[in-house]
Protein backbone atom coordinates (compact mmCIF):
# COMPACT_ATOMS: atom_id res chain seq x y z
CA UNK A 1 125.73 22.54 88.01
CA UNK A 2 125.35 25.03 90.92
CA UNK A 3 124.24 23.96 94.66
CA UNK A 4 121.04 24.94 95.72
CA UNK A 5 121.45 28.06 97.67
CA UNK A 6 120.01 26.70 101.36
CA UNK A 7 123.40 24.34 100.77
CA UNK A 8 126.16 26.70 99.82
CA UNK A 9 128.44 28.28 102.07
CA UNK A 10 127.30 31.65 103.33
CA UNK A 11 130.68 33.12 102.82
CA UNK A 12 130.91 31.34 98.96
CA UNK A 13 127.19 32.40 98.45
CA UNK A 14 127.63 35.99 99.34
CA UNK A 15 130.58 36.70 97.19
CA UNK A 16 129.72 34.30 94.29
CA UNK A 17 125.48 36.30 94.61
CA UNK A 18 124.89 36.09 90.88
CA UNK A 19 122.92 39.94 91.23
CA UNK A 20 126.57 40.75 91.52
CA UNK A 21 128.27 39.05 89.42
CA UNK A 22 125.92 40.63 86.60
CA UNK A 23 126.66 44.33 88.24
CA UNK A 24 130.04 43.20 87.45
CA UNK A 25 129.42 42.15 84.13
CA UNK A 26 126.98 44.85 83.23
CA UNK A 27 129.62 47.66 83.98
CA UNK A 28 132.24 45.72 81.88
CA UNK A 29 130.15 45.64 78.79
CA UNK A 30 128.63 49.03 79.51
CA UNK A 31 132.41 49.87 79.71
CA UNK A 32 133.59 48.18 76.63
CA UNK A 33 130.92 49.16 74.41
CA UNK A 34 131.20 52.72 74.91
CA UNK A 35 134.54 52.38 74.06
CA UNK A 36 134.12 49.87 71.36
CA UNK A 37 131.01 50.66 70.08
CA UNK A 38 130.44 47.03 69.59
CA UNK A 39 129.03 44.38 71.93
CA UNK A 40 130.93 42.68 74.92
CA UNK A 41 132.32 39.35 73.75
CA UNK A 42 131.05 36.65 75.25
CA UNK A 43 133.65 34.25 75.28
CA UNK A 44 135.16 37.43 77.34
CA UNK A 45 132.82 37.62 79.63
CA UNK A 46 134.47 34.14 81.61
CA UNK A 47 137.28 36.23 82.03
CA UNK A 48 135.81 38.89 84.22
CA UNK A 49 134.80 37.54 87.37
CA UNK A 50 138.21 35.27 87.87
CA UNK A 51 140.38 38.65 87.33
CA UNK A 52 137.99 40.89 89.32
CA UNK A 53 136.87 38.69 92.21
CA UNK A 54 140.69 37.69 92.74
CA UNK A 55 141.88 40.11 95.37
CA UNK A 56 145.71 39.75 94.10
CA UNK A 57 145.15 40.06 89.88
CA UNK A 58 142.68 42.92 91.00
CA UNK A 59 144.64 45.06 92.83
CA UNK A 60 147.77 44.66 90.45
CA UNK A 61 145.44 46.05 87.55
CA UNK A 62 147.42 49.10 86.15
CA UNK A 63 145.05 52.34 86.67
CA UNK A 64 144.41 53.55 83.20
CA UNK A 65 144.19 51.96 79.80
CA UNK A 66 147.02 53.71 79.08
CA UNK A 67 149.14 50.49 79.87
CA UNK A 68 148.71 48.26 77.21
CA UNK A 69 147.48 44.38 78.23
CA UNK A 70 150.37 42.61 76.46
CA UNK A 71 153.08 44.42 78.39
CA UNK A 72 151.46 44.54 81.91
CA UNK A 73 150.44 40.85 81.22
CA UNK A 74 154.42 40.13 80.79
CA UNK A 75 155.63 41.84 83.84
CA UNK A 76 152.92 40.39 85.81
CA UNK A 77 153.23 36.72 85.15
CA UNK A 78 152.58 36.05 89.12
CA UNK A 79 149.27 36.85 88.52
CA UNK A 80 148.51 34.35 85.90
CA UNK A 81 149.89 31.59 88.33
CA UNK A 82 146.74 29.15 88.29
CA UNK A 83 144.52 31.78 86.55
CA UNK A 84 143.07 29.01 83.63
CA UNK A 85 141.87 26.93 86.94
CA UNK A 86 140.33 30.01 88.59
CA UNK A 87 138.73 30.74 85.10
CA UNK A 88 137.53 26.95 84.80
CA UNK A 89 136.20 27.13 89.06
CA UNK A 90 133.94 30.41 88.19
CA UNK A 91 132.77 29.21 84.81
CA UNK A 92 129.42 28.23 86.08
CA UNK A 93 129.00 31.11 88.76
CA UNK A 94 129.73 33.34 85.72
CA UNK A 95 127.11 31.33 83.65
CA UNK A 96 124.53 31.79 86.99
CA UNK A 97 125.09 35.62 86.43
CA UNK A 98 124.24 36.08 83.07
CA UNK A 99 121.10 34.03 83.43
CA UNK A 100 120.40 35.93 86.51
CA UNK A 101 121.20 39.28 84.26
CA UNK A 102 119.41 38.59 81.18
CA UNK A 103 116.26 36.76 83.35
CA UNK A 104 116.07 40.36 84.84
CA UNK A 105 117.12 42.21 81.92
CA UNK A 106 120.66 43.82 83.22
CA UNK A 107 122.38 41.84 80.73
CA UNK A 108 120.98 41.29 77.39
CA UNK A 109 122.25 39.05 74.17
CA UNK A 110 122.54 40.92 71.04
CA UNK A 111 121.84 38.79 68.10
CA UNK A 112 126.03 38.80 66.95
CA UNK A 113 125.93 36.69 70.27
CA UNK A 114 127.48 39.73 72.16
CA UNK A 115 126.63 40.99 75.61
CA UNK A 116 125.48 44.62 76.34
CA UNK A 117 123.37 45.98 78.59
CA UNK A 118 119.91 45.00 79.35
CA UNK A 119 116.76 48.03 79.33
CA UNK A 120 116.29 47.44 83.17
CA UNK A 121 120.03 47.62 84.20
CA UNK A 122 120.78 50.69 86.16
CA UNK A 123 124.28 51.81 87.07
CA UNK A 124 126.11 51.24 90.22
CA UNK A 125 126.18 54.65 91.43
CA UNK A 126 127.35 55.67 94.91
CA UNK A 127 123.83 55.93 95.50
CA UNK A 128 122.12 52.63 94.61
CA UNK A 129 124.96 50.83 96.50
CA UNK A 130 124.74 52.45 99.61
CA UNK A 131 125.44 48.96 100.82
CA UNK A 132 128.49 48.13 99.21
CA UNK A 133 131.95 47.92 101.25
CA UNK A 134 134.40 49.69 99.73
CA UNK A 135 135.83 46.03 98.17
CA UNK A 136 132.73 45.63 96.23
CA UNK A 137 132.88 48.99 95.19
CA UNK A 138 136.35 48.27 93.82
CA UNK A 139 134.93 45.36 92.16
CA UNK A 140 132.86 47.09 89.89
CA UNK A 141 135.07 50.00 89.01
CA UNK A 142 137.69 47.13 88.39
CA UNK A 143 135.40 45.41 86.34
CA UNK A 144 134.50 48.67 84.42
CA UNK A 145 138.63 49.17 83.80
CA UNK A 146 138.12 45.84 82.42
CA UNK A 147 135.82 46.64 79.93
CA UNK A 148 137.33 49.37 78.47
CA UNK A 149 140.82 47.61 78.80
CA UNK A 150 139.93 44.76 76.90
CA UNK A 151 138.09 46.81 74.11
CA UNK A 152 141.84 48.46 73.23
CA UNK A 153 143.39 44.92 73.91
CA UNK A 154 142.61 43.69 70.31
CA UNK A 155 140.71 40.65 69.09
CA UNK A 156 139.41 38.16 71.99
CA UNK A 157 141.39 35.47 70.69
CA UNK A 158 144.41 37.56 71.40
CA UNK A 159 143.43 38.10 74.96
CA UNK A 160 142.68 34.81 76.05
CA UNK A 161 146.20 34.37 74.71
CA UNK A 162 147.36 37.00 76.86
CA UNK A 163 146.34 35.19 79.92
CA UNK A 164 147.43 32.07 79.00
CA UNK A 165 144.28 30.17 78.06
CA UNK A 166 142.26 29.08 75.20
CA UNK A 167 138.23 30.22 74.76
């Protein structure tokens, strides 16, 4: 259960801001769907915050989908150091930001169960997030790689396995 947000940590409550962590998740299944042409999985969707939010796993991220997730997963096995407990810590911050998105319609459920994009989701341009630092900006094109990343990666059972953990 999440702490009321007048007892939070400023620092904890500004980078864990569920209107983000749906931006986040909105451009990943904007991302994967257009490359997929199916909805985001939403077991998936518990992956995308730990990777993206984690300054090291992010930035390690090859740049194009070119590299496949098996073999970067292999030679990057640092990155996976703890990575089930930072997926388990973020589980209900990334449960706050898809009731934040669908409750405002960013993020919608299809009826396979999927996530895609809500009708009042708009995209994080340069303009709308004037107000971004450049690391949030990285966030969401990270979490955009993601999406399409993930849609070439194969079935989601495969890559949870990838990362070492089980849906």
């Amino acid at each position: 259960m999440m702490q009321p947000w007048s007892k939070r940590v400023v620092e904890e409550a500004n980078l864990f801001n569920p209107a983000f962590g749906a931006v986040l998740l909105a451009k990943a299944a904007d991302e994967f769907t257009k490359k997929s042409h199916q909805p985001f999985p939403f077991a998936l969707t518990f992956l995308v915050l730990p990777i993206v939010l984690h300054h090291g796993t992010r930035s390690a991220l090859p740049g194009s989908t070119i590299t496949s997730l098996l073999p970067w997963v292999q030679d990057h096995r640092d990155r996976l150091v703890n990575f089930a407990l930072r997926v388990r810590s973020l589980r209900a911050i990334t449960r706050e930001a898809i009731l934040f998105g669908t409750q405002n319609e960013t993020l919608a459920v299809t009826e396979s169960g999927g996530i895609a994009v809500g009708s009042r989701r708009q995209a994080a341009t340069e303009k709308r997030t004037g107000l971004f630092t450049d690391e949030a900006r990285e966030c969401v094109d990270r979490a955009g790689f993601l999406g399409r990343w993930f849609a070439a990666a194969g079935t989601t059972p495969t890559i949870f396995a990838a990362w070492g953990i089980t849906p």
